[in-house]
N, C-alpha and C. Protein backbone atom coordinates (compact mmCIF):
# COMPACT_ATOMS: atom_id res chain seq x y z
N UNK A 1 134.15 105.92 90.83
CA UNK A 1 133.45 105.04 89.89
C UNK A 1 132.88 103.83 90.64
N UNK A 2 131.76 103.18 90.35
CA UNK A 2 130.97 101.98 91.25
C UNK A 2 130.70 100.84 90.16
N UNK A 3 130.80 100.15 89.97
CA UNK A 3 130.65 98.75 89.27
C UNK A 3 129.44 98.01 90.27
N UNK A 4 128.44 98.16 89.14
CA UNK A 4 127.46 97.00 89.65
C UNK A 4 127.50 95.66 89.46
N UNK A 5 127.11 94.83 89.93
CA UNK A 5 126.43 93.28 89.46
C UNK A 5 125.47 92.74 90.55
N UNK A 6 125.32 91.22 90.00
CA UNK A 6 124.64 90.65 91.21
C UNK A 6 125.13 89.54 91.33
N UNK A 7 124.68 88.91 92.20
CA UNK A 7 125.28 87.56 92.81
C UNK A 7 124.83 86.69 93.37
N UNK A 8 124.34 85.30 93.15
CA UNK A 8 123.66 84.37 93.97
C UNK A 8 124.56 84.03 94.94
N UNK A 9 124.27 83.90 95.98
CA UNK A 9 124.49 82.80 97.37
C UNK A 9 123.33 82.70 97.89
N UNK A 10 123.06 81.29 97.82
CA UNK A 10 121.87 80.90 98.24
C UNK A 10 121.62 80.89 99.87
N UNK A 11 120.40 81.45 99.79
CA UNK A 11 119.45 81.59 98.94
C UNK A 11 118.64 82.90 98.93
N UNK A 12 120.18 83.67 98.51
CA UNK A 12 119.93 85.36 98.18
C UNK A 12 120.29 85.27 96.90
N UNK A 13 119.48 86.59 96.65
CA UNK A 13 120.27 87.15 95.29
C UNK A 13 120.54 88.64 95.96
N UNK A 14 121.77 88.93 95.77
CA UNK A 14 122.68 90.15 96.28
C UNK A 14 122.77 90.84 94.86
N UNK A 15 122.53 92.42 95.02
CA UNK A 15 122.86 93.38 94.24
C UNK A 15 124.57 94.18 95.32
N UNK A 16 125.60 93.95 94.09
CA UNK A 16 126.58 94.16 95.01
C UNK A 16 127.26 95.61 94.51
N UNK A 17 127.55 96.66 94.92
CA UNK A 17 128.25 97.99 94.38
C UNK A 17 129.30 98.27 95.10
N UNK A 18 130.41 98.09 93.76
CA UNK A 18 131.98 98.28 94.34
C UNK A 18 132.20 99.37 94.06
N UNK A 19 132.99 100.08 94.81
CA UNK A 19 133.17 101.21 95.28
C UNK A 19 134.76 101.45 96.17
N UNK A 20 134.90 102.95 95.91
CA UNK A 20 136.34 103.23 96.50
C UNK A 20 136.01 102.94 98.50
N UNK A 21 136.08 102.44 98.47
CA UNK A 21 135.46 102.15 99.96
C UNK A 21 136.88 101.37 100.87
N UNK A 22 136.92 101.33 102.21
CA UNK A 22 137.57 99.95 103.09
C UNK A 22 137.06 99.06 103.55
N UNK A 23 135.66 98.99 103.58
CA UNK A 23 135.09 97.70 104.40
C UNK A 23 133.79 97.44 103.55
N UNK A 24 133.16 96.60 104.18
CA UNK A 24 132.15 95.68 103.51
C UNK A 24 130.78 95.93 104.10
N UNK A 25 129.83 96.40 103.49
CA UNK A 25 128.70 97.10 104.14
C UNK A 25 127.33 95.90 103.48
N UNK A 26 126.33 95.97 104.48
CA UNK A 26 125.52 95.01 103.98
C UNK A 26 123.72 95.99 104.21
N UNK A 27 123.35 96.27 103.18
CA UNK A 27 121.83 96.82 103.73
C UNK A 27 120.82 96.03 103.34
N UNK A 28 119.43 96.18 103.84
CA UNK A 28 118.40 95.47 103.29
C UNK A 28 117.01 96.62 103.28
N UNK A 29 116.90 96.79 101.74
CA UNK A 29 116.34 97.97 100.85
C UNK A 29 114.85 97.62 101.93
N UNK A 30 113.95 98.68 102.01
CA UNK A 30 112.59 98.65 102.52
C UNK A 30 111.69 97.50 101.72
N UNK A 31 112.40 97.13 100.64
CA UNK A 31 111.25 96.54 99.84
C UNK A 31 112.18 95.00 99.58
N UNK A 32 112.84 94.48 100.58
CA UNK A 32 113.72 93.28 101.09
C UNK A 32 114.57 93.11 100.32
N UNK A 33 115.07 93.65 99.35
CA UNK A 33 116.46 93.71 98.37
C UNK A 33 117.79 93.60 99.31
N UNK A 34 118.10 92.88 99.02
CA UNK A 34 119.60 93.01 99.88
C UNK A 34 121.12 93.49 98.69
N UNK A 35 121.25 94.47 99.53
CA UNK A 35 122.49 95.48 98.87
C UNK A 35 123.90 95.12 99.84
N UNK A 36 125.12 94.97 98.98
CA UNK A 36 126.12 95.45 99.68
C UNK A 36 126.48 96.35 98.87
N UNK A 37 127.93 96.79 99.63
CA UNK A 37 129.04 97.57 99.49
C UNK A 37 129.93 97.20 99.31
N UNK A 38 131.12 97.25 98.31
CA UNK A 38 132.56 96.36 98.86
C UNK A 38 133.31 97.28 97.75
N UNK A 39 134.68 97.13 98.77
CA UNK A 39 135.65 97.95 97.99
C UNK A 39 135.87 97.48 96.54
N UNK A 40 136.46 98.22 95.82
CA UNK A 40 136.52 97.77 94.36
C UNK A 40 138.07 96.71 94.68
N UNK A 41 137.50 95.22 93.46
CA UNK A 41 138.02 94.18 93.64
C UNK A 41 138.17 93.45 94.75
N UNK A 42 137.32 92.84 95.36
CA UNK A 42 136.68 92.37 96.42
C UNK A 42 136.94 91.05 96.18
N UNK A 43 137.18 90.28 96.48
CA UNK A 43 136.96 88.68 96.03
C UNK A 43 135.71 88.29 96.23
N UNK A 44 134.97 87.34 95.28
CA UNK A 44 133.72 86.88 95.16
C UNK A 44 133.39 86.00 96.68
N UNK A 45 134.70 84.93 97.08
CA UNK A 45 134.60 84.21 97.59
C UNK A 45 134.46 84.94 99.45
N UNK A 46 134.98 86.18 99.40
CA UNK A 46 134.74 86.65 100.67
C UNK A 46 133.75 87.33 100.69
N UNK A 47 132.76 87.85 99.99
CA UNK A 47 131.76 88.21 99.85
C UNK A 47 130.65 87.39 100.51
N UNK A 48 130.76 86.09 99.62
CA UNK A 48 129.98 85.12 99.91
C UNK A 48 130.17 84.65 101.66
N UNK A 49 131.79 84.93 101.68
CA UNK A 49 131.73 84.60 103.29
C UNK A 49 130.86 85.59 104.58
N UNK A 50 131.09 86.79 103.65
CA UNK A 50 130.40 87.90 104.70
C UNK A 50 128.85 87.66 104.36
N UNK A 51 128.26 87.56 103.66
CA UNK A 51 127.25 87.47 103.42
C UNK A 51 126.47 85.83 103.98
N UNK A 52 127.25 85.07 104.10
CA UNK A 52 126.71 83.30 105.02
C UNK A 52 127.06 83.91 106.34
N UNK A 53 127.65 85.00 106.90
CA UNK A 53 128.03 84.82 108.20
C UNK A 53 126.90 85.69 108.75
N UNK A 54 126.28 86.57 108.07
CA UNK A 54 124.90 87.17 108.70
C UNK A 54 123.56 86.62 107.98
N UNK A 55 123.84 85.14 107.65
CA UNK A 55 122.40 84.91 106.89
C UNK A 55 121.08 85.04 107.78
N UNK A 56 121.57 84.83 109.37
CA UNK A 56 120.54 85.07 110.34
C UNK A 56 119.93 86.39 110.31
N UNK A 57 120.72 87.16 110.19
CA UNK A 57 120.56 88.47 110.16
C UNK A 57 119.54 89.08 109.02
N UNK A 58 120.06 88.60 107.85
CA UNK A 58 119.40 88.97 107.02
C UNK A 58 117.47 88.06 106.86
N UNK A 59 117.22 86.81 106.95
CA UNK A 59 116.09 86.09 107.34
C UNK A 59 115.37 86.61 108.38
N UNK A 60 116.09 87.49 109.76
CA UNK A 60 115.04 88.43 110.25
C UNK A 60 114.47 89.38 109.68
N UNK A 61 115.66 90.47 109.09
CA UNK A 61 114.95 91.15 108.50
C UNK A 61 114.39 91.15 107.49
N UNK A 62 114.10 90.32 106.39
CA UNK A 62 113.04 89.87 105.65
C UNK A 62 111.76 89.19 106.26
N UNK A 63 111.66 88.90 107.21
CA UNK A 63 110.78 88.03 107.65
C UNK A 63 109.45 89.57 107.78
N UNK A 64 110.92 90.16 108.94
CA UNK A 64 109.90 91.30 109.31
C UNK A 64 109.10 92.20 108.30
N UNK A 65 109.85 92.75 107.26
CA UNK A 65 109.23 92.77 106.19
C UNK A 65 108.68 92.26 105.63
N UNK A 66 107.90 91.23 105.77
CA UNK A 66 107.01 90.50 104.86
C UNK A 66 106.02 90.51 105.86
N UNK A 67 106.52 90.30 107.11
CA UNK A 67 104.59 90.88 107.90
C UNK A 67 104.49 91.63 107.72
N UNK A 68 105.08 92.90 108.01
CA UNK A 68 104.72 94.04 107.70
C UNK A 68 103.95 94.77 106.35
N UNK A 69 104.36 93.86 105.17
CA UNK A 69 102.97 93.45 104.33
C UNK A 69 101.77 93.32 104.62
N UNK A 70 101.89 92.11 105.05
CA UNK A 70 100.71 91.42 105.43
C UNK A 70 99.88 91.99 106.63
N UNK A 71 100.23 92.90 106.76
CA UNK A 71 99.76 93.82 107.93
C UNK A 71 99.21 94.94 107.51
N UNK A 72 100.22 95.80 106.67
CA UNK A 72 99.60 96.87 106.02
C UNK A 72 97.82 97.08 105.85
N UNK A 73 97.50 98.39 106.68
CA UNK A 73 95.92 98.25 106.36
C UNK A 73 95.13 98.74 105.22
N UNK A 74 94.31 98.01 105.27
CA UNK A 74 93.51 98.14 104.34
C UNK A 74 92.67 99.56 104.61
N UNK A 75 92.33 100.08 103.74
CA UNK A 75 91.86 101.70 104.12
C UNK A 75 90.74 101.31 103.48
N UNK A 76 89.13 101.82 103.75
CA UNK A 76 88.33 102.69 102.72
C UNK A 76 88.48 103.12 102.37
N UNK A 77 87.60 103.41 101.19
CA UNK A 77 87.55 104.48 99.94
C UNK A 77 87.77 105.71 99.95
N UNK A 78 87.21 106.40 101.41
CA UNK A 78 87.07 107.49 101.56
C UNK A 78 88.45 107.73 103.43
N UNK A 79 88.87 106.99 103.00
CA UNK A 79 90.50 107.05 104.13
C UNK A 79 91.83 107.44 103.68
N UNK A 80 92.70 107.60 104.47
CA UNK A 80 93.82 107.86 103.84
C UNK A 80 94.53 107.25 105.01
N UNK A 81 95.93 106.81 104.98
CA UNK A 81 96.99 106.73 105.68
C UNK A 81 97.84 107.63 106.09
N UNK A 82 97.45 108.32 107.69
CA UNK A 82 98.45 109.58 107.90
C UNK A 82 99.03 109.20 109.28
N UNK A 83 100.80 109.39 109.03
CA UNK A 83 101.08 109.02 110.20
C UNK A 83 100.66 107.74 110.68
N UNK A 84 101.04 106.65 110.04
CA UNK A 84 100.65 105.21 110.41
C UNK A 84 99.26 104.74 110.90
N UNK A 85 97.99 105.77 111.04
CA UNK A 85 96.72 105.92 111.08
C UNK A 85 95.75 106.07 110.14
N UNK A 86 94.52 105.11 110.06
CA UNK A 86 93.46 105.28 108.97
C UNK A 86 93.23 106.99 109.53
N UNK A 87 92.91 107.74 108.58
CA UNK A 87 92.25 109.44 108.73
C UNK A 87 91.29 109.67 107.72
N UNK A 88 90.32 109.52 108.23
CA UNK A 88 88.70 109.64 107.38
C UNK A 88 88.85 111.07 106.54
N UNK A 89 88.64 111.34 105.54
CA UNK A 89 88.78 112.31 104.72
C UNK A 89 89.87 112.58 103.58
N UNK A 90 89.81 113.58 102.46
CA UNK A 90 91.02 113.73 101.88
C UNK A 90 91.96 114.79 102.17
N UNK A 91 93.44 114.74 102.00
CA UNK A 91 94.11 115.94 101.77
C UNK A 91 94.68 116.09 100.60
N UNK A 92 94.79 117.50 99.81
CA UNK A 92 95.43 117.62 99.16
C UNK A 92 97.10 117.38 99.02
N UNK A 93 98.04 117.16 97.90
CA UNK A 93 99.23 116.95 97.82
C UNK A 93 99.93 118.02 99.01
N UNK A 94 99.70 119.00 98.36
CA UNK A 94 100.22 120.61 98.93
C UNK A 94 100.34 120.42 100.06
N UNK A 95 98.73 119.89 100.89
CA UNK A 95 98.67 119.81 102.81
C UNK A 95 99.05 118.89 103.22
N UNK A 96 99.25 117.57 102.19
CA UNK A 96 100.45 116.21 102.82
C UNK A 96 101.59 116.65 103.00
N UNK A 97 101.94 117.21 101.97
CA UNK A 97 103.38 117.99 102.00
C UNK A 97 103.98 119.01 102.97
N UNK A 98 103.06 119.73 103.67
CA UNK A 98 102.95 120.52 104.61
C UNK A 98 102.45 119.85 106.08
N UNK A 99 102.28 118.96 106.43
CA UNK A 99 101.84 118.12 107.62
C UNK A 99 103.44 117.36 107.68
N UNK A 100 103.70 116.90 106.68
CA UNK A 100 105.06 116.35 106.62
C UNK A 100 106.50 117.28 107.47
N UNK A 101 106.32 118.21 106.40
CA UNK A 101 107.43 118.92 106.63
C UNK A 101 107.45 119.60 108.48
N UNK A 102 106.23 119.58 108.66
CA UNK A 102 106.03 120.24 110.20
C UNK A 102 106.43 119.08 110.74
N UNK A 103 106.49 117.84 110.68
CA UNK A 103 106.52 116.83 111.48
C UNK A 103 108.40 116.64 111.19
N UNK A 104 108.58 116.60 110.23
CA UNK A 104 110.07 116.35 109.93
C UNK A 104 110.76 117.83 110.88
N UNK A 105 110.68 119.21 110.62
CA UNK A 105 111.10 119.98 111.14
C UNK A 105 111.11 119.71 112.53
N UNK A 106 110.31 119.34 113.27
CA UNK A 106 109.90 119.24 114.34
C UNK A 106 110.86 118.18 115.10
N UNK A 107 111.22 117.35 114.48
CA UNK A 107 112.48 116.08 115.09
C UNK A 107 113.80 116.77 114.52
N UNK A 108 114.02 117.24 113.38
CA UNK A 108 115.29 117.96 113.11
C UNK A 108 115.54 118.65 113.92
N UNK A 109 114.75 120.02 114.46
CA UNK A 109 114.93 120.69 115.71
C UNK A 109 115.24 120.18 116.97
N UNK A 110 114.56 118.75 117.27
CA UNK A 110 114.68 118.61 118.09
C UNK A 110 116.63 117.63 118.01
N UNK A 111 116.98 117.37 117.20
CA UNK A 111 118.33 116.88 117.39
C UNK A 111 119.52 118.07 116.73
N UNK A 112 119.38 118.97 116.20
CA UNK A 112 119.91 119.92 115.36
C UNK A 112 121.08 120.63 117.04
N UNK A 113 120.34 120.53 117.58
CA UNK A 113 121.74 121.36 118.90
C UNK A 113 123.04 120.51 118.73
N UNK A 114 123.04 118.77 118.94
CA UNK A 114 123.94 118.28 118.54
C UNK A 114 124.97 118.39 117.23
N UNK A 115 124.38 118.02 116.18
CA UNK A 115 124.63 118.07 115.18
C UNK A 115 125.42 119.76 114.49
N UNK A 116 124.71 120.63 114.56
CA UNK A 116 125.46 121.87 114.80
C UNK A 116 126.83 122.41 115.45
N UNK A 117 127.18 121.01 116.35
CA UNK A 117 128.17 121.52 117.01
C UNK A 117 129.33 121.33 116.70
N UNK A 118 129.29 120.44 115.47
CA UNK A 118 130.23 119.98 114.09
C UNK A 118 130.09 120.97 113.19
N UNK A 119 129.13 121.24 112.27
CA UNK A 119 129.09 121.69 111.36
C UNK A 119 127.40 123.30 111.82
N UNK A 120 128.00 124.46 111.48
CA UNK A 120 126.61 124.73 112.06
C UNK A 120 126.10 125.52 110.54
N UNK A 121 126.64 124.95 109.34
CA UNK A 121 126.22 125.80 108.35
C UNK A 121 124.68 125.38 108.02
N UNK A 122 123.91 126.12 107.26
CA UNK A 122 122.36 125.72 107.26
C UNK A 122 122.38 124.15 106.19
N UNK A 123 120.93 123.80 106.65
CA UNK A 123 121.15 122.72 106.13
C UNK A 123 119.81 122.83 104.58
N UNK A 124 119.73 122.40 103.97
CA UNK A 124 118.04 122.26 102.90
C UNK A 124 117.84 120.77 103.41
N UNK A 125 116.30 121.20 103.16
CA UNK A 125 115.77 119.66 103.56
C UNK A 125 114.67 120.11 102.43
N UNK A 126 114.68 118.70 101.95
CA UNK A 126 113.74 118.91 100.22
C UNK A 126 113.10 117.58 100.25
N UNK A 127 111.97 117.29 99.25
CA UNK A 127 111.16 116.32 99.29
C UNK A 127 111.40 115.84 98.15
N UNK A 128 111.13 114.60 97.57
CA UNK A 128 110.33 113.82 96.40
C UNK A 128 110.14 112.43 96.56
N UNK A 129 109.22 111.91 95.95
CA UNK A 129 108.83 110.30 96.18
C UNK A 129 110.02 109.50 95.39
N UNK A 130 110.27 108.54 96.32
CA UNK A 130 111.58 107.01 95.97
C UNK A 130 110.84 106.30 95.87
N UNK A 131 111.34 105.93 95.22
CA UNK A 131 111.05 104.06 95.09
C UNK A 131 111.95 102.77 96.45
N UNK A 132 112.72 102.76 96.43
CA UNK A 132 113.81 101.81 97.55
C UNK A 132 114.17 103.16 98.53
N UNK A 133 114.33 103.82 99.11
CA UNK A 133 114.67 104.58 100.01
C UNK A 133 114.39 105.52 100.66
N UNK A 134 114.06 105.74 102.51
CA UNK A 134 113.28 106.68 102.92
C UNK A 134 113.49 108.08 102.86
N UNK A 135 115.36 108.49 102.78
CA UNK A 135 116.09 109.53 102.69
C UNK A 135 117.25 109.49 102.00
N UNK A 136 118.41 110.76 101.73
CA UNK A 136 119.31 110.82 101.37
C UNK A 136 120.03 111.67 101.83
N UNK A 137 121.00 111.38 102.18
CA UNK A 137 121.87 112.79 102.76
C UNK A 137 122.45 113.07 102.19
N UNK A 138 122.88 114.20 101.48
CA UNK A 138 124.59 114.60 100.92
C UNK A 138 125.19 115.70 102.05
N UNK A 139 126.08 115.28 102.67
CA UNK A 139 126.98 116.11 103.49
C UNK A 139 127.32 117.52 102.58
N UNK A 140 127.91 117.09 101.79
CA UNK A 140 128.96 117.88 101.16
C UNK A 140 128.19 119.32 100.41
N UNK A 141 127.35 119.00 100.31
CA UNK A 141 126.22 119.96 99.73
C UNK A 141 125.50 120.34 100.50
N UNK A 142 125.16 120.04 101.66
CA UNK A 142 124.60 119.84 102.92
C UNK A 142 122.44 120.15 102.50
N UNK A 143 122.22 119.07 101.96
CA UNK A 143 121.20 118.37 101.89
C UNK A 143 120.25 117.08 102.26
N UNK A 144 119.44 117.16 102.73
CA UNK A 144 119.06 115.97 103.18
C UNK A 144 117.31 116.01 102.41
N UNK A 145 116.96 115.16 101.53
CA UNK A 145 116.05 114.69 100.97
C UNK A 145 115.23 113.80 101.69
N UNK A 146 113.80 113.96 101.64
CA UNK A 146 113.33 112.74 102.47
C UNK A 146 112.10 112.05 101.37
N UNK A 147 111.68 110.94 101.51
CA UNK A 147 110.77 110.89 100.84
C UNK A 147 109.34 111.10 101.03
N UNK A 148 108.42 111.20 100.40
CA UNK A 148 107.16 112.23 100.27
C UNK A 148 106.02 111.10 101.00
N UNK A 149 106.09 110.18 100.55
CA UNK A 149 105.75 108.67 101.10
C UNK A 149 105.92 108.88 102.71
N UNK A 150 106.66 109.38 103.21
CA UNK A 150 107.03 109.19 105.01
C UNK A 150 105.58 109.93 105.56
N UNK A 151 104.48 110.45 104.58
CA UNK A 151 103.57 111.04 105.39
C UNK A 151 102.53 110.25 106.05
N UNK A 152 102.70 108.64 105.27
CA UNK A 152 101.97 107.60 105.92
C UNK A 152 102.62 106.90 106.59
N UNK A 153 103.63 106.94 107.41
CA UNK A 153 104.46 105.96 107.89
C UNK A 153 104.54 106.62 109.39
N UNK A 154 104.13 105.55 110.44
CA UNK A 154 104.61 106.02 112.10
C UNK A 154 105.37 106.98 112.39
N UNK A 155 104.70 108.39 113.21
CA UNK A 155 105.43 108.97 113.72
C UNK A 155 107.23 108.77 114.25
N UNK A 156 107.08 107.92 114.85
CA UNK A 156 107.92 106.86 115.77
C UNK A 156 109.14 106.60 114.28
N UNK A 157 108.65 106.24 113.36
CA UNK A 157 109.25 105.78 112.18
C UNK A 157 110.00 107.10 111.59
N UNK A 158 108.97 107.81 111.53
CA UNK A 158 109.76 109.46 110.95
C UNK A 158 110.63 109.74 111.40
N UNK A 159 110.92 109.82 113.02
CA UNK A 159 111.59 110.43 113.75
C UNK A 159 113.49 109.58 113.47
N UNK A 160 112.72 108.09 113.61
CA UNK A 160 114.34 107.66 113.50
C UNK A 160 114.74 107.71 111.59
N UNK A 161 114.19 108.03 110.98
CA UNK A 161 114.64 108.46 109.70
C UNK A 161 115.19 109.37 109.63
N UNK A 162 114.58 110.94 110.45
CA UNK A 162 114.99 111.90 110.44
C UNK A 162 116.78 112.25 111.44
N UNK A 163 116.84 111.32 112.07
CA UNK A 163 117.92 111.13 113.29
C UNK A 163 119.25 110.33 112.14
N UNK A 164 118.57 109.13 111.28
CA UNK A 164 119.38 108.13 110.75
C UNK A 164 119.99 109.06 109.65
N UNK A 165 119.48 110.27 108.75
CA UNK A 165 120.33 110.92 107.88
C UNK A 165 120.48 111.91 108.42
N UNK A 166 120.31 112.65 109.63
CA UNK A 166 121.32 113.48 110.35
C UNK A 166 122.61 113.37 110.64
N UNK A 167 122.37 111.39 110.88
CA UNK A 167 123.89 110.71 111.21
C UNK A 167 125.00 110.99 110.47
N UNK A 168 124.09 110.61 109.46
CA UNK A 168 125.08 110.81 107.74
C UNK A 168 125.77 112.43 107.57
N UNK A 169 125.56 113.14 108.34
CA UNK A 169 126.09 114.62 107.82
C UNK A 169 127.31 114.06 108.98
N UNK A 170 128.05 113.20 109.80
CA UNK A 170 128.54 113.29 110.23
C UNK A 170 129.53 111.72 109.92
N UNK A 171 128.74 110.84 109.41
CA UNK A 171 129.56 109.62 109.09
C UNK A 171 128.33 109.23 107.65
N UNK A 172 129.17 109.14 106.95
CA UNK A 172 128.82 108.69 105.13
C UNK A 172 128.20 107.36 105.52
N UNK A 173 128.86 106.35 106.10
CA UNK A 173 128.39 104.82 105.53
C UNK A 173 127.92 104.06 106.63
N UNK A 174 127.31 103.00 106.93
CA UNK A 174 126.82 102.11 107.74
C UNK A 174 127.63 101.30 108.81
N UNK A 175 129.06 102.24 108.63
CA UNK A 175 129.68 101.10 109.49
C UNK A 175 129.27 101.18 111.15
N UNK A 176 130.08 100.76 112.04
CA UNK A 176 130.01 100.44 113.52
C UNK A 176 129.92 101.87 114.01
N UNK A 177 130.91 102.51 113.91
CA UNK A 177 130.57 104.02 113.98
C UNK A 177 129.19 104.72 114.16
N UNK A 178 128.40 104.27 112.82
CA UNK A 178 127.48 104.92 112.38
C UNK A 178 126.30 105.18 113.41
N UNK A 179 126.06 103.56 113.34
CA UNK A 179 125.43 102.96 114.75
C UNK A 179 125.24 103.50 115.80
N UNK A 180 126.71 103.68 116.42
CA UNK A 180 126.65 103.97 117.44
C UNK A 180 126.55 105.11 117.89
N UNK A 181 126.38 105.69 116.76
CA UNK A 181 125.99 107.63 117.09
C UNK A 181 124.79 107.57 117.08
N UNK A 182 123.83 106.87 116.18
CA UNK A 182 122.74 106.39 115.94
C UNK A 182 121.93 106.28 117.63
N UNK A 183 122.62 105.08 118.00
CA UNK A 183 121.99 104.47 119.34
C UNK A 183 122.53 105.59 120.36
N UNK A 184 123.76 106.63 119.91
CA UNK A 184 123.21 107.54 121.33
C UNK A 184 122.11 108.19 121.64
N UNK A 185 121.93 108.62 120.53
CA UNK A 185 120.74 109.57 120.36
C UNK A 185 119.59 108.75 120.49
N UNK A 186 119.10 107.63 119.97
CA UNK A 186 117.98 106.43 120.23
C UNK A 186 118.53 105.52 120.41
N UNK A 187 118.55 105.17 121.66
CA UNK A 187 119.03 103.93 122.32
C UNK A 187 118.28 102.79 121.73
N UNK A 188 116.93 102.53 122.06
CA UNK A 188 116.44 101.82 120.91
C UNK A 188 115.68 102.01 119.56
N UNK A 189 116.82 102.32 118.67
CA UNK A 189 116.53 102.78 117.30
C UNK A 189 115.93 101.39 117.01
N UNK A 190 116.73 100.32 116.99
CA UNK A 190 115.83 98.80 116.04
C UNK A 190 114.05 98.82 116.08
N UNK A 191 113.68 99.00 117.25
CA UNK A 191 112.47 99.09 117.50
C UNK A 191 111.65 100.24 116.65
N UNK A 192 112.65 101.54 116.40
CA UNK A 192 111.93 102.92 115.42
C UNK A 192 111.67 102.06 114.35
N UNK A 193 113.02 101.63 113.88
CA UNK A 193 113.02 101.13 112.88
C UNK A 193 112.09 100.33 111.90
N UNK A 194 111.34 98.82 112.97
CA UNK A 194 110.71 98.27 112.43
C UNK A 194 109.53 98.80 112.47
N UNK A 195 109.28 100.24 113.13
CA UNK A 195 107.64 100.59 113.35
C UNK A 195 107.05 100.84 111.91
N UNK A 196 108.08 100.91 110.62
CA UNK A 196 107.73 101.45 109.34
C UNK A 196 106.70 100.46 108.70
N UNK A 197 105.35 101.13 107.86
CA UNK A 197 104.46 100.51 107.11
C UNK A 197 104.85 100.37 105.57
N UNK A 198 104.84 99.09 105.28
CA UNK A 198 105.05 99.66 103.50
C UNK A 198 103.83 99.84 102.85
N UNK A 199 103.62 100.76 101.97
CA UNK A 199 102.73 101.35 101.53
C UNK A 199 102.95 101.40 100.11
């Protein structure tokens, strides 16, 4: 069971979801929402402490997100956004969807030897458009969802999306762990990371 609320500490407003969890997880949604995690019955007051002790943390990554707005290009009429590139012409849904999936297959393959060597049962990889999130993993079902949206977003960007919920078939949550399976495989993931356009 997860209990929502929210929470001012200035000068955030935190959406916080308690959960059967042990530690205290902090994300910041593509669209600068800042989410935690915290075990169910958490004290307010340590919350607030974990949350003042990375306020640096969090002011970068909003910052960066907000150029990255302000950056976002402007296309003609007759352009589209593919792969973080203006591309003169249209495609249909069907052939976005299919340029996608070749590009996603194409980095899954290329990390899937690892990952297999845990678990080698098949995996589904399925599409639909999010609103707050680039992917989803469920281990347990062994699915990984991506969103339909990633067909305008940096190669470079795809790839560590596609690596970041691979992680997840092997560790559920964001902790130190996570990371660091993360950064074996992309040593510098931060850099994939920020290559993303919001669109």
């Amino acid at each position: 069971m997860t209990k929502i609320e929210k929470m001012f500490i200035q000068p955030f407003e935190i959406q916080i979801h308690y959960k059967k969890i042990k530690n205290i997880y902090l994300r910041i949604k593509p669209d600068g929402r800042i989410m935690i995690s915290a075990p169910l019955g958490t004290n307010k007051k340590l919350i607030t402490q974990f949350v003042k002790s990375r306020t640096s943390w969090i002011n970068e990554k909003q910052k960066k997100i907000n150029i990255r707005k302000n950056q976002s290009p402007i296309l003609k009429k007759d352009e589209i956004l593919l792969f973080g590139k203006p591309f003169k012409g249209r495609l249909a849904a069907d052939e976005l969807g299919q340029l996608l999936h070749e590009k996603i297959l194409f980095y899954y393959e290329k990390y899937w030897p690892f990952f297999s060597e845990f678990d080698s049962q098949p995996l589904l990889i399925k599409y639909r458009v999010m609103k707050s999130t680039w992917g989803v993993c469920r281990p347990t079902v062994r699915t990984i969802t991506f969103n339909k949206r990633l067909v305008h977003q940096p190669v470079v960007f795809i790839e560590y999306v596609v690596l970041h919920e691979m992680c997840h078939l092997l560790i559920p949550n964001h902790g130190r762990d996570f990371y660091q399976l993360l950064a074996s495989h992309m040593p510098h993931f931060r850099q994939y990371e920020s290559a993303q356009i919001l669109t």
